[in-house]
Protein backbone atom coordinates (compact mmCIF):
# COMPACT_ATOMS: atom_id res chain seq x y z
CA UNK A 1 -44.87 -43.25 -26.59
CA UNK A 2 -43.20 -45.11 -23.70
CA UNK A 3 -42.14 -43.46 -20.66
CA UNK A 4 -38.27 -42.52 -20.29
CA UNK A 5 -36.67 -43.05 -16.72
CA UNK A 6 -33.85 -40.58 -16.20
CA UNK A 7 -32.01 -39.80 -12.99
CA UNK A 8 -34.67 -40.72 -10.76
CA UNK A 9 -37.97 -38.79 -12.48
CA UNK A 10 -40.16 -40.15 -15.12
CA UNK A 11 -40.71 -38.71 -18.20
CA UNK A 12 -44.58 -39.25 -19.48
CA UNK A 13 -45.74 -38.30 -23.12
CA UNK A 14 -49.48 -37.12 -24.20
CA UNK A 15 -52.47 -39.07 -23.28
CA UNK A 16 -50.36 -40.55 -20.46
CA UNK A 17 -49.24 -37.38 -19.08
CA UNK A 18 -52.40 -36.69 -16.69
CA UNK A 19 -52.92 -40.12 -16.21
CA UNK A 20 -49.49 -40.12 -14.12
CA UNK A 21 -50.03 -36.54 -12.74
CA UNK A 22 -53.19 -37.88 -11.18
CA UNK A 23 -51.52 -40.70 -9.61
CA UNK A 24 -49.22 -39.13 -8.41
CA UNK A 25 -50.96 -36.80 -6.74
CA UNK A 26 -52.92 -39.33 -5.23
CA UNK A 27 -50.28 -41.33 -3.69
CA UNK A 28 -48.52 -38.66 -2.03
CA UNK A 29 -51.57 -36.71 -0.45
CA UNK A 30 -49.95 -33.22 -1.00
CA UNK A 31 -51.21 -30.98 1.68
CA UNK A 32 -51.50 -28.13 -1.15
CA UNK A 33 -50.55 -27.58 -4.68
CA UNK A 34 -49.27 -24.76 -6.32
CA UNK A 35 -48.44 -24.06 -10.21
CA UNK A 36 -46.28 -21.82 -11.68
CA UNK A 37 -46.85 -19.92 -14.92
CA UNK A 38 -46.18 -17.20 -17.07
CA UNK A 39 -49.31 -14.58 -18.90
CA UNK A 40 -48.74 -16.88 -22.20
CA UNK A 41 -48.84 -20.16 -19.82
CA UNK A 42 -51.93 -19.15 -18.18
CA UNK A 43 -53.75 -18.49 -20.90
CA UNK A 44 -52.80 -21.49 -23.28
CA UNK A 45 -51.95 -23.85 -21.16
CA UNK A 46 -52.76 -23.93 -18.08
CA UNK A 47 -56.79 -24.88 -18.83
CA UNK A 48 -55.96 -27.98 -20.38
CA UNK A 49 -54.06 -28.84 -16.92
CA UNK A 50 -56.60 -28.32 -14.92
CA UNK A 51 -58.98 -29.76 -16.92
CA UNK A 52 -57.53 -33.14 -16.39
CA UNK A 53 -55.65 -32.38 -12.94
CA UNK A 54 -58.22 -34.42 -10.26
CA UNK A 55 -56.95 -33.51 -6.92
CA UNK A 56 -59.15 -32.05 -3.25
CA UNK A 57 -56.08 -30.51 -2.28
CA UNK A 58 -56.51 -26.85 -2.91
CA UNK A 59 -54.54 -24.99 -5.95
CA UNK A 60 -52.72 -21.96 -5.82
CA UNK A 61 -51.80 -20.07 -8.81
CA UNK A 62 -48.55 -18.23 -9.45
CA UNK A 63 -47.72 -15.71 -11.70
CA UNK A 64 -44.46 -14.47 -13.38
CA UNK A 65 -43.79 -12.74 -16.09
CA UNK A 66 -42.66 -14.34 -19.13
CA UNK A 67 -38.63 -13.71 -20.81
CA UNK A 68 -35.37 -14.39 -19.91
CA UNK A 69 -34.96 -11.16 -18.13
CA UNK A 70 -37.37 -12.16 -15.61
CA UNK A 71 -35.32 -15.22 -14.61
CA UNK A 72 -33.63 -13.84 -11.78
CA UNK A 73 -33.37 -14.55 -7.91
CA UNK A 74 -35.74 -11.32 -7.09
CA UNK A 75 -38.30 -13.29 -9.13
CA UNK A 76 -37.36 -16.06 -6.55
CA UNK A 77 -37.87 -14.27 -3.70
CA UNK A 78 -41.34 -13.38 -4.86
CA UNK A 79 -42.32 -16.90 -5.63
CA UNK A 80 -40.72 -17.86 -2.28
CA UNK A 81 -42.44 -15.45 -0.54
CA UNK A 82 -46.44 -16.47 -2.23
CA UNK A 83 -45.44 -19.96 -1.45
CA UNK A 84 -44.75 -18.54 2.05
CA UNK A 85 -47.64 -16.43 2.50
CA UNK A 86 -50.07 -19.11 1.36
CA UNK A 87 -48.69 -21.44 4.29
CA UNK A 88 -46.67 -23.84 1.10
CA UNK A 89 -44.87 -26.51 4.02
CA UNK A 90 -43.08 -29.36 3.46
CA UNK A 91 -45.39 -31.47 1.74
CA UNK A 92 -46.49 -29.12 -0.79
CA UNK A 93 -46.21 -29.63 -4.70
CA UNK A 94 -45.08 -27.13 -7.01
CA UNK A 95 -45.98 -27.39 -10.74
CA UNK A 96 -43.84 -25.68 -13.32
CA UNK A 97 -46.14 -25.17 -16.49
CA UNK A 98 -43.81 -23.14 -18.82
CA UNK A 99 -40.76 -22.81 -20.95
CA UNK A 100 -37.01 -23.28 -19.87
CA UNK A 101 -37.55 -20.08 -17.79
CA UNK A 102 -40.46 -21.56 -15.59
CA UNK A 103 -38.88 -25.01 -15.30
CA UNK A 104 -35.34 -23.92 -14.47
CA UNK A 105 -36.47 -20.95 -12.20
CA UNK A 106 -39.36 -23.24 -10.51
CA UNK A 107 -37.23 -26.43 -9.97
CA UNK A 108 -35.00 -23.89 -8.19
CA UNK A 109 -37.31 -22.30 -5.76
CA UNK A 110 -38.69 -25.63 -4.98
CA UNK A 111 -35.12 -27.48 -4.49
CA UNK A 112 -34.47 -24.63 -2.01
CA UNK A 113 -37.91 -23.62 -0.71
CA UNK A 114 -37.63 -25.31 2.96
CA UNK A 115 -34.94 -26.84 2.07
CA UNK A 116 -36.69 -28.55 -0.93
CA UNK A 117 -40.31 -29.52 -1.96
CA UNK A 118 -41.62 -31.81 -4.58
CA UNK A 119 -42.09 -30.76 -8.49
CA UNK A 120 -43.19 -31.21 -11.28
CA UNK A 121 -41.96 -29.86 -14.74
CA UNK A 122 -44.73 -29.55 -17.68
CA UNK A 123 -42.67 -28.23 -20.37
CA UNK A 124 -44.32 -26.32 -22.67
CA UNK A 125 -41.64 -25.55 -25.54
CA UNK A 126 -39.93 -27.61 -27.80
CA UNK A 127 -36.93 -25.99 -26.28
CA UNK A 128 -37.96 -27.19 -22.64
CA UNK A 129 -39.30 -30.56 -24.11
CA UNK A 130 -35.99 -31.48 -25.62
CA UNK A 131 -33.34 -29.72 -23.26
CA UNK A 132 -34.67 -28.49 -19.59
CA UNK A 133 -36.87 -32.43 -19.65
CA UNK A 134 -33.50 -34.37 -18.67
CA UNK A 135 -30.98 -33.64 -16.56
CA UNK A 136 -32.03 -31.74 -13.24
CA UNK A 137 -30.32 -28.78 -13.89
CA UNK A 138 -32.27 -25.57 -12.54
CA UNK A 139 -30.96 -21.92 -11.69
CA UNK A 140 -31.76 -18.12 -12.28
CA UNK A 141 -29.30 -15.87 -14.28
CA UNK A 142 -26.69 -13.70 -12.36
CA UNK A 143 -27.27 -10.10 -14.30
CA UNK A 144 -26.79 -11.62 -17.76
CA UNK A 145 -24.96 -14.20 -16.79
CA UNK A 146 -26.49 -17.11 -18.05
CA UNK A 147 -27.03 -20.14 -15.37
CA UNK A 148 -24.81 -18.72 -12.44
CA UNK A 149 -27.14 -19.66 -9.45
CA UNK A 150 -28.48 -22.70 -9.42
CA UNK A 151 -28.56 -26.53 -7.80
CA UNK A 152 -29.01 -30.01 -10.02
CA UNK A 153 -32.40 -31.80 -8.80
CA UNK A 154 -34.65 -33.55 -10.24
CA UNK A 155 -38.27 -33.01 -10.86
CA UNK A 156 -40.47 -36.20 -9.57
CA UNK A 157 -42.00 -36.15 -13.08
CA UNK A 158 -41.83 -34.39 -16.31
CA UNK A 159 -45.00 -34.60 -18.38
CA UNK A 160 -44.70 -33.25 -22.19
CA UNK A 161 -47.95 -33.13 -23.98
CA UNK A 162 -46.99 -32.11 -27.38
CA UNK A 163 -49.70 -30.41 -28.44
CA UNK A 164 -49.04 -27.23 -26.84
CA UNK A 165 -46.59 -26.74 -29.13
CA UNK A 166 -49.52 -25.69 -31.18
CA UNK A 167 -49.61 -21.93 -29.05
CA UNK A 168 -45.85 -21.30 -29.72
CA UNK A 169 -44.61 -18.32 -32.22
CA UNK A 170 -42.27 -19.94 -35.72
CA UNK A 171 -39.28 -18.00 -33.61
CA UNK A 172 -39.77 -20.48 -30.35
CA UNK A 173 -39.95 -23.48 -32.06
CA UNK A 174 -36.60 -23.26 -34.27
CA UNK A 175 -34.99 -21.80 -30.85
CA UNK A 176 -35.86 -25.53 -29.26
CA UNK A 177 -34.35 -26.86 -32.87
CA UNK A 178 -31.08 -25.49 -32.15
CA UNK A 179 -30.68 -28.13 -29.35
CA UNK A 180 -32.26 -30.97 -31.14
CA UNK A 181 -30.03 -30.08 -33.95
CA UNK A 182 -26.91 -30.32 -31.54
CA UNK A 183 -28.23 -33.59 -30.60
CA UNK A 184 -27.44 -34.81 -33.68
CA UNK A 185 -23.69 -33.65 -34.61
CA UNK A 186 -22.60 -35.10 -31.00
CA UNK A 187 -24.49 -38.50 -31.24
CA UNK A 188 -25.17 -39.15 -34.90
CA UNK A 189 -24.89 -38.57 -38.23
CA UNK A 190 -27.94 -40.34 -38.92
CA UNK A 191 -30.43 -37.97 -36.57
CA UNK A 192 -28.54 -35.14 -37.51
CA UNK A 193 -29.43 -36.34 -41.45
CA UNK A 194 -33.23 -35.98 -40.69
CA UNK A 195 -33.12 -31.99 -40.01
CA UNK A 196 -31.73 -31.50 -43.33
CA UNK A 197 -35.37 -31.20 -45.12
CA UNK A 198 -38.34 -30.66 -42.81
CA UNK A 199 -40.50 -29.49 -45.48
CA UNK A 200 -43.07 -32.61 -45.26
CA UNK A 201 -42.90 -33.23 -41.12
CA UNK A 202 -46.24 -33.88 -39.63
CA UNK A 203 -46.61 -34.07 -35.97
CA UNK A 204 -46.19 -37.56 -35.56
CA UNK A 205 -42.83 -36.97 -37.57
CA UNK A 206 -42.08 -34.12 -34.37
CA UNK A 207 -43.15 -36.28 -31.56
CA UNK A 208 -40.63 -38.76 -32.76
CA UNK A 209 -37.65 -36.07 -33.43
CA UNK A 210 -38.34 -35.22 -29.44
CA UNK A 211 -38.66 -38.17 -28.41
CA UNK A 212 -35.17 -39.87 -30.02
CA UNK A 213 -33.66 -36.03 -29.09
CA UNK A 214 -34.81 -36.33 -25.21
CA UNK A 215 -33.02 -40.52 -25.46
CA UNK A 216 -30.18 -39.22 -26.67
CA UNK A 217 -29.86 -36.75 -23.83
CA UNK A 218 -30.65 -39.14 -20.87
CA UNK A 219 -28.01 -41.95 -22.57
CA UNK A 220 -25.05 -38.95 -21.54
CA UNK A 221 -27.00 -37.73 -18.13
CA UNK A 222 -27.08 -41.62 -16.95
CA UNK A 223 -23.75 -42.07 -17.28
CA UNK A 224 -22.42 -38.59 -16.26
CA UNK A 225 -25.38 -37.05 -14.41
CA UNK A 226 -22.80 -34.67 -12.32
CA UNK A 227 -21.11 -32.77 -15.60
CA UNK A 228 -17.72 -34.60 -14.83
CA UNK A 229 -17.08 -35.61 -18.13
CA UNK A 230 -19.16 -36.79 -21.18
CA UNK A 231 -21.62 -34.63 -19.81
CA UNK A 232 -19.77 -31.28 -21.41
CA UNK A 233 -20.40 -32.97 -24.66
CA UNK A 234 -24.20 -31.37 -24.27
CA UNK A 235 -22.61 -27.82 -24.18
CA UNK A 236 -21.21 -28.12 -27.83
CA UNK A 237 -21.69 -24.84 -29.44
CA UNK A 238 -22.76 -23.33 -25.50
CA UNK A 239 -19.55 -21.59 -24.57
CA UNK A 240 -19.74 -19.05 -27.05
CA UNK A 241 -23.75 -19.35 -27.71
CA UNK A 242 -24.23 -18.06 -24.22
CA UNK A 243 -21.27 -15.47 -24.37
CA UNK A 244 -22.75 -13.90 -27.36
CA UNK A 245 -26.72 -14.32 -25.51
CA UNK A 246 -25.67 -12.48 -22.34
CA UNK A 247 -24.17 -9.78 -24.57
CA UNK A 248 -26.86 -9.35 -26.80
CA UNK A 249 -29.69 -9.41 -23.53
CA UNK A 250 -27.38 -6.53 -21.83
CA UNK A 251 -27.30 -4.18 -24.82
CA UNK A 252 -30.10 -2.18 -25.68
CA UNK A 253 -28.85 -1.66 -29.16
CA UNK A 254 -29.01 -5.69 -30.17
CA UNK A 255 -32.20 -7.31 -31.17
CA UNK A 256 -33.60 -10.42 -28.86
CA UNK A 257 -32.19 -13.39 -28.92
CA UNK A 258 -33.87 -16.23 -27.91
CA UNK A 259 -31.44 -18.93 -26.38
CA UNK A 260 -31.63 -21.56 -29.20
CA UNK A 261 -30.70 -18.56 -31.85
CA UNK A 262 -27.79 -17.64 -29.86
CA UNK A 263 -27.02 -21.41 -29.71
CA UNK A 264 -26.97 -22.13 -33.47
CA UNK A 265 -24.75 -19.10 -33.75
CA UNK A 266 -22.52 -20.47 -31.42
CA UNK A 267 -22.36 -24.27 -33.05
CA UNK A 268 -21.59 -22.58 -36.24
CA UNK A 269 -18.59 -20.79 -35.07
CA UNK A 270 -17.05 -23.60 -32.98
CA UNK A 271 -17.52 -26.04 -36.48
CA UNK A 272 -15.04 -24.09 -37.71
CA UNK A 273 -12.80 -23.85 -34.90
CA UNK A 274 -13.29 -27.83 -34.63
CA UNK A 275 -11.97 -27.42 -38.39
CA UNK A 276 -9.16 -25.32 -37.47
CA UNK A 277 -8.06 -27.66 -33.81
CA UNK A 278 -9.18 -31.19 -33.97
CA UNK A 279 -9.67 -32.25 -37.78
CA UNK A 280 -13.19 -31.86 -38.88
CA UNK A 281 -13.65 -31.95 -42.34
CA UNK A 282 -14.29 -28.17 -44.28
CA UNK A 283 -16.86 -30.21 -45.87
CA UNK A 284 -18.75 -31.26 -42.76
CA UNK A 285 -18.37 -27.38 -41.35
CA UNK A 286 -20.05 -25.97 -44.71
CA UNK A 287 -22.88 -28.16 -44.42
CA UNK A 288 -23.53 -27.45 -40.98
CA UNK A 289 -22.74 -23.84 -41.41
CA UNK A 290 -25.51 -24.07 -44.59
CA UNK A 291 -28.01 -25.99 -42.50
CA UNK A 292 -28.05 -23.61 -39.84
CA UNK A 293 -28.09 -20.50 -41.98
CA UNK A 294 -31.48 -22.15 -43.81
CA UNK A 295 -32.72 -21.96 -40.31
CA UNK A 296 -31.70 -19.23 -38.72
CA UNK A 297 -30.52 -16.48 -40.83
CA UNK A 298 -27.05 -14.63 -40.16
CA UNK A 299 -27.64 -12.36 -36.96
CA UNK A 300 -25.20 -9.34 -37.53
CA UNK A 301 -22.35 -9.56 -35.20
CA UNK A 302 -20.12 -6.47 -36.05
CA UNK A 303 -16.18 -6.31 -34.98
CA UNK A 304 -16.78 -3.90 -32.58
CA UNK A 305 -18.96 -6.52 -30.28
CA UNK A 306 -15.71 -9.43 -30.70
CA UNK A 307 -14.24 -7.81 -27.30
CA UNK A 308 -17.02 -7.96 -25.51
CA UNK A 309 -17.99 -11.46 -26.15
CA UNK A 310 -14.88 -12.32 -25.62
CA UNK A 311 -15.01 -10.88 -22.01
CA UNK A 312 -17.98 -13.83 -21.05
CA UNK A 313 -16.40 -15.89 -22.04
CA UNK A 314 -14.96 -16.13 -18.37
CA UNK A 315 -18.18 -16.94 -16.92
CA UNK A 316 -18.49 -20.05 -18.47
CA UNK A 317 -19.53 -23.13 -16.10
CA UNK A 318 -16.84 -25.34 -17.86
CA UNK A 319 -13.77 -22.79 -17.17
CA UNK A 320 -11.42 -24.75 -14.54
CA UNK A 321 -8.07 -22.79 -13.07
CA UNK A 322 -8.71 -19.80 -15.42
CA UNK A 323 -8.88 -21.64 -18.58
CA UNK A 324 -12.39 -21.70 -20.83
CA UNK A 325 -12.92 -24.93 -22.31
CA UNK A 326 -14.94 -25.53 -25.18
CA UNK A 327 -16.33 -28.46 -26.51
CA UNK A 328 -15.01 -29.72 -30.44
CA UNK A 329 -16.38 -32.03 -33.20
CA UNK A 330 -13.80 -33.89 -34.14
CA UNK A 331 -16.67 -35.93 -36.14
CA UNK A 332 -20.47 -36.07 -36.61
CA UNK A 333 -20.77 -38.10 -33.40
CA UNK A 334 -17.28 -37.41 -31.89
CA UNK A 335 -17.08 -34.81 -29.79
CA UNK A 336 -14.12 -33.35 -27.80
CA UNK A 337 -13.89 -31.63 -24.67
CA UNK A 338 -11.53 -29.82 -22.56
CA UNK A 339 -10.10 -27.80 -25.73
CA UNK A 340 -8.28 -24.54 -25.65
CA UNK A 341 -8.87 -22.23 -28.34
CA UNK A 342 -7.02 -18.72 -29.00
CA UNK A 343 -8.65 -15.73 -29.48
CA UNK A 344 -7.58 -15.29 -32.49
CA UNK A 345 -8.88 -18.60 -34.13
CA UNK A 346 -11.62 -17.18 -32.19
CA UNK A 347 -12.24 -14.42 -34.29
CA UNK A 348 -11.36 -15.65 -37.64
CA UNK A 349 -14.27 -17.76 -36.60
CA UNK A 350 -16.91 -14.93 -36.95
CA UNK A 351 -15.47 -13.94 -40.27
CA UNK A 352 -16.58 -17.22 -41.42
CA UNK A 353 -19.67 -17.21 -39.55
CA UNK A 354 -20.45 -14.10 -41.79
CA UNK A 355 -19.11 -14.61 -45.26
């Protein structure tokens, strides 16, 4: 596959993946390199790195443990603090070999560690591939406040060498789907057309979903690479998918939700407010409501959690002067931002979700 350009970082694919690591590596004569992992990273993926990583500068291993919880500035301060101790300076490289948890969380203590060192993002799931690739976006939770703390900067190269999507658990793989999915209802109907039976995709069939689902992000970063505008089109089904993630991560009485579940639980229930606002067809919202249920299930959301969820929903990044704004499908490739919903619409919205 050809390598994608996006916001100043290069985007390699497979067998030329290492070919480009090693290059660069080369041509900018780090004065030490350090990679970042969690236990399942180290294990199952971080062999195959070094296998084909050909460097003399000498490599530092970092640990963190894996989960959402764990992405959080005191995990910061402890990777800032290794760096520190094993004298990282300014011309140090820092490799983020991981999910969305390692890249975010690594391209964050690099942007900041003396005032900002050069990285690398190795995404290792198809969440990470498809979402955390493009964009620059990187941060730590606040509590369970999804994405508070953070700073957009790009990686000098993202490599994605699909076949460690081979380690992940069934659960990881349809949490990166979720975005790939949304990919498709705010660009087109025709991508969104090819998640509808999956029964018979090979590999080659996946490489090429990830592929066209990483284009369609970079097309909307390019031309909105600050999140002025078009940008918020890439949070469809966000405001209320991470409302209802941060809820379930701070009560001990929910199951885990991965971020992609939480996601597809939140693009369901703004379908049918985009129903209820901005015209899109019952029809459209029953077959997206359908798809998504084949998928995921129905996660049981009872009345007594609708306050709550509610509540963070004023965390949002997208709220401006005390107003949340959500992002609408007005159409299979026409989304709307900047709408105001009411609670109540709201609400009616997780009956439907459930029924």
């Amino acid at each position: 596959m050809k390598s994608i350009t996006a916001n100043n970082s290069t985007i390699h694919f497979n067998e030329s993946c290492y070919i480009s690591l090693n290059e660069h590596v080369k041509a900018n004569n780090f004065s030490k390199i350090f990679i970042l992992v969690d236990e399942n990273t180290h294990a199952h993926c971080l062999p195959l790195l070094l296998e084909n990583l050909e460097t003399t500068s000498s490599i530092e291993i970092i640990e963190i443990e894996s989960g959402e919880m764990n992405k959080t500035i005191d995990t910061c301060v402890g990777v800032w603090n290794t760096l520190s101790d094993y004298n990282g300076d300014r011309k140090s490289l820092l490799i983020n070999v991981g999910g969305g948890v390692i890249t975010d969380l690594g391209g964050f203590v690099a942007s900041t560690f003396k005032r900002g060192i050069a990285y690398i993002n190795v995404p290792t799931s198809l969440l990470a591939m498809v979402d955390a690739s493009v964009g620059g976006k990187t941060g730590v939770d606040l509590g369970h406040l999804k994405n508070q703390i953070g700073v957009i900067s790009t990686p000098n190269l993202v490599l994605i060498d699909t076949s460690f999507l081979k380690t992940l658990p069934q659960n990881q793989m349809r949490s990166g789907l979720a975005e790939m999915l949304k990919h498709g209802l705010i660009s087109n109907e025709m991508y969104w057309n090819k998640f509808k039976d999956m029964s018979d995709l090979s590999f080659d069939d996946l490489d090429d979903l990830i592929y066209e689902s990483i284009l369609i992000k970079k097309q909307v970063v390019d031309i909105d690479p600050l999140e002025v505008n078009l940008r918020k089109t890439l949070n469809f089904g966000h405001t209320l998918g991470h409302a209802i993630e941060s809820y379930f991560l701070s009560n001990p009485d929910k199951p885990d939700l991965l971020h992609g579940e939480a996601i597809a639980i939140g693009i369901v229930l703004v379908s049918y407010i985009s129903t209820q606002l901005v015209g899109l067809p019952i029809e459209t919202t029953n077959d997206i409501k359908n798809v998504f249920r084949n998928y995921y299930g129905v996660v049981p959301i009872e009345k007594a959690d609708y306050a709550a969820i509610l509540q963070l929903l004023k965390y949002d990044k997208k709220n401006e002067h005390g107003h949340i704004n959500f992002v609408l499908l007005e159409a299979i490739g026409r989304p709307k931002i900047n709408c105001l919903v009411d609670d109540a619409i709201i609400l009616d919205a997780f009956k439907f979700y459930k029924t």
